[in-house]
C-alpha atoms as a PDB file:
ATOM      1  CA  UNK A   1     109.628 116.401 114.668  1.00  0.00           C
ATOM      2  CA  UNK A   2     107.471 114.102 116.711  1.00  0.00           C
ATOM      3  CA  UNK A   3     104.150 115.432 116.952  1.00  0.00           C
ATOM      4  CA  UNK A   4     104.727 115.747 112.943  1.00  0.00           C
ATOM      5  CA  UNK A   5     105.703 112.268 112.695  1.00  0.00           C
ATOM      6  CA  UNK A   6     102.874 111.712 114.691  1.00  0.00           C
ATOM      7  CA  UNK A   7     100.430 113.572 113.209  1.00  0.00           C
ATOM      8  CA  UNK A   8     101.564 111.917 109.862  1.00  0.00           C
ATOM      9  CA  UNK A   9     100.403 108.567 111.769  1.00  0.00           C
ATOM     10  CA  UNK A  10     103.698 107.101 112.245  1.00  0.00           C
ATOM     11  CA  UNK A  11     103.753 104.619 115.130  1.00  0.00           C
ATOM     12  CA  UNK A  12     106.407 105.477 118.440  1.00  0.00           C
ATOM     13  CA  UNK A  13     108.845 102.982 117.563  1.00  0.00           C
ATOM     14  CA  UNK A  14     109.042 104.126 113.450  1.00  0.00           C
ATOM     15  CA  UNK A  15     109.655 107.769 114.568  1.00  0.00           C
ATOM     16  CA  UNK A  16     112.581 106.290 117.317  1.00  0.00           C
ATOM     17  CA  UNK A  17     113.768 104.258 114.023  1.00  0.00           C
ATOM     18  CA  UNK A  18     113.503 107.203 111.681  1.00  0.00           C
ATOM     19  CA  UNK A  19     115.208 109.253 114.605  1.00  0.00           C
ATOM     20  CA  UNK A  20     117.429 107.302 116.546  1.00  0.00           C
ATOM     21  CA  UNK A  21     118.995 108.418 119.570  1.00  0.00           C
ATOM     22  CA  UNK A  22     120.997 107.637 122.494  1.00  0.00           C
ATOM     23  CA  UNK A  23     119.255 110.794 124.459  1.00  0.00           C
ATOM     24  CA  UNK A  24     115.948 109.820 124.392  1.00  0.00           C
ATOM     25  CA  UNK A  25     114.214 106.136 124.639  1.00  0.00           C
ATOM     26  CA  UNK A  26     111.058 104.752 122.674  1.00  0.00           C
ATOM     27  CA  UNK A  27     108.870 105.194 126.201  1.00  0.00           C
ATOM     28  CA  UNK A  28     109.942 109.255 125.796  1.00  0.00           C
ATOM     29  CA  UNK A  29     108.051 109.315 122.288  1.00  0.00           C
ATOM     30  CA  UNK A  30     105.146 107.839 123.685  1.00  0.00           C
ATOM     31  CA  UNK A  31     105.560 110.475 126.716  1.00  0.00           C
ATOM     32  CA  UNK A  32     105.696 113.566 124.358  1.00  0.00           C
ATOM     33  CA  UNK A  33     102.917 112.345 122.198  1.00  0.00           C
ATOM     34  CA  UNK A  34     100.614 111.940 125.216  1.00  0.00           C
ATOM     35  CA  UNK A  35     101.675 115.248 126.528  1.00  0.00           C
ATOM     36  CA  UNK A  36     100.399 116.923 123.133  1.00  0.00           C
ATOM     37  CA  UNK A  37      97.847 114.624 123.445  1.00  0.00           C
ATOM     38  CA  UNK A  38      96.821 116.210 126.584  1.00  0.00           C
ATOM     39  CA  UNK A  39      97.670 119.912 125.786  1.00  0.00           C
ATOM     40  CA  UNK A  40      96.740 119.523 122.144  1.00  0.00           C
ATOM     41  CA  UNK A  41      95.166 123.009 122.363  1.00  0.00           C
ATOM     42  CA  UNK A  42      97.827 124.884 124.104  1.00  0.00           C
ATOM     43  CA  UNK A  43     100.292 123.190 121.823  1.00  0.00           C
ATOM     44  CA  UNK A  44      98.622 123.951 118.653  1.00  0.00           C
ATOM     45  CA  UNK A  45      98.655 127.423 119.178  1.00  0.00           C
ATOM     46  CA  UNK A  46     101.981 127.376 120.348  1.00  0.00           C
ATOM     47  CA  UNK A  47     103.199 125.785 116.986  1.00  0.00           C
ATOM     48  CA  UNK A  48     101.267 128.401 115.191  1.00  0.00           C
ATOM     49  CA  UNK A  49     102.851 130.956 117.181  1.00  0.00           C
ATOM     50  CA  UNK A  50     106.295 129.702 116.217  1.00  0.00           C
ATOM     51  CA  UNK A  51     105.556 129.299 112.236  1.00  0.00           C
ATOM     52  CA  UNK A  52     104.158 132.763 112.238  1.00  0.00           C
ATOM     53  CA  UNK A  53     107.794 133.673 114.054  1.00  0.00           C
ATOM     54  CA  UNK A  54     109.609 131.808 111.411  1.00  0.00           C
ATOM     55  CA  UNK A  55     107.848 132.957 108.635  1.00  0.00           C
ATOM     56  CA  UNK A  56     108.110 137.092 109.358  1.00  0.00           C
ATOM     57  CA  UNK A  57     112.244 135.979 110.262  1.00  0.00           C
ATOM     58  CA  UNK A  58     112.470 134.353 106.651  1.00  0.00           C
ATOM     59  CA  UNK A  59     110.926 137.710 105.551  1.00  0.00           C
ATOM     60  CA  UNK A  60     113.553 140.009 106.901  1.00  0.00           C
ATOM     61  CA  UNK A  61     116.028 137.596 105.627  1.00  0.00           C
ATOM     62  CA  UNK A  62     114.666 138.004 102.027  1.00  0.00           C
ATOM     63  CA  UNK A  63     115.104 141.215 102.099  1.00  0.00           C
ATOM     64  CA  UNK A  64     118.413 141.676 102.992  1.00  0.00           C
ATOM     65  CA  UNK A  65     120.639 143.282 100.629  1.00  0.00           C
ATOM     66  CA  UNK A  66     122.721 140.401  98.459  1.00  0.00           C
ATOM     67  CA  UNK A  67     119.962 137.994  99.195  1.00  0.00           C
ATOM     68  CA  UNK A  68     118.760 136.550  95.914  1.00  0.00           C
ATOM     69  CA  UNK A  69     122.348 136.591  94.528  1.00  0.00           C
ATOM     70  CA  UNK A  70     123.643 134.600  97.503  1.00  0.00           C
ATOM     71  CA  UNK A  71     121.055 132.235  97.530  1.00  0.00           C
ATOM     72  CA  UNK A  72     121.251 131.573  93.528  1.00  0.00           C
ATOM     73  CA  UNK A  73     124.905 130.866  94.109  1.00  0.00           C
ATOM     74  CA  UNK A  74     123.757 128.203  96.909  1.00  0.00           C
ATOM     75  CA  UNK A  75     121.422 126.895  94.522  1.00  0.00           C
ATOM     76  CA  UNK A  76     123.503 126.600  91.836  1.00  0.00           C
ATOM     77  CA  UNK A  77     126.605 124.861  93.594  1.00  0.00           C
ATOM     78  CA  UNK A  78     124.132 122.012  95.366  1.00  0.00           C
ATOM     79  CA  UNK A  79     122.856 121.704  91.667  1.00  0.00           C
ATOM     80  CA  UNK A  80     126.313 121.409  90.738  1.00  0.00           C
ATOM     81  CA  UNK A  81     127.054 118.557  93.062  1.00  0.00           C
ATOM     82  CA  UNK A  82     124.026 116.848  93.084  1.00  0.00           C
ATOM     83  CA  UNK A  83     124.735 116.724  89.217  1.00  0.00           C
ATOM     84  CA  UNK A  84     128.937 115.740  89.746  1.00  0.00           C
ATOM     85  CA  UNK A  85     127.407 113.409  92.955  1.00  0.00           C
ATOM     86  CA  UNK A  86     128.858 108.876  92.136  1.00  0.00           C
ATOM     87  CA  UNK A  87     127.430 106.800  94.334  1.00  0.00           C
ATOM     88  CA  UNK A  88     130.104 105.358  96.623  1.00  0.00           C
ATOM     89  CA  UNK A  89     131.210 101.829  95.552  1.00  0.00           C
ATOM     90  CA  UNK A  90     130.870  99.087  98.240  1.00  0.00           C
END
């Protein structure tokens, strides 16, 4: 979520205020961008490596038997409640 944020050209602090935590400090940010910064090849290809991963996983999971009748059901109930959804009175 960093190097995207990153990449997207969002500044240290805006990805700290977009993710805030109490793990990890403004001066870590800057420390993992400058580490893909540095490895920018390694990491690259790494990243790649992991999409590819996700994308053949969400393949096998297509596939599965009850699927697409599960997933329209999903679909239909966060439909159903984004439609049902009142903004909370404050």
């Amino acid at each position: 979520m960093i190097v995207d944020s990153h990449k997207r050209g969002e500044c240290p602090e805006e990805i700290f205020e977009s993710f805030p935590s109490k793990e990890y400090t403004v001066a870590d940010i800057y420390s993992v961008i400058a580490y893909y910064l540095t490895h920018k090849k390694e990491m690259e290809k790494y990243f790649a490596k992991r999409e590819k991963e996700a994308d053949e996983i969400r393949q096998q999971i297509e596939t599965m038997p009850g699927y697409k009748k599960k997933r329209d059901e999903l679909l239909k109930k966060l439909r159903d409640r984004r439609e049902n959804y009142k903004e909370p009175r404050l």
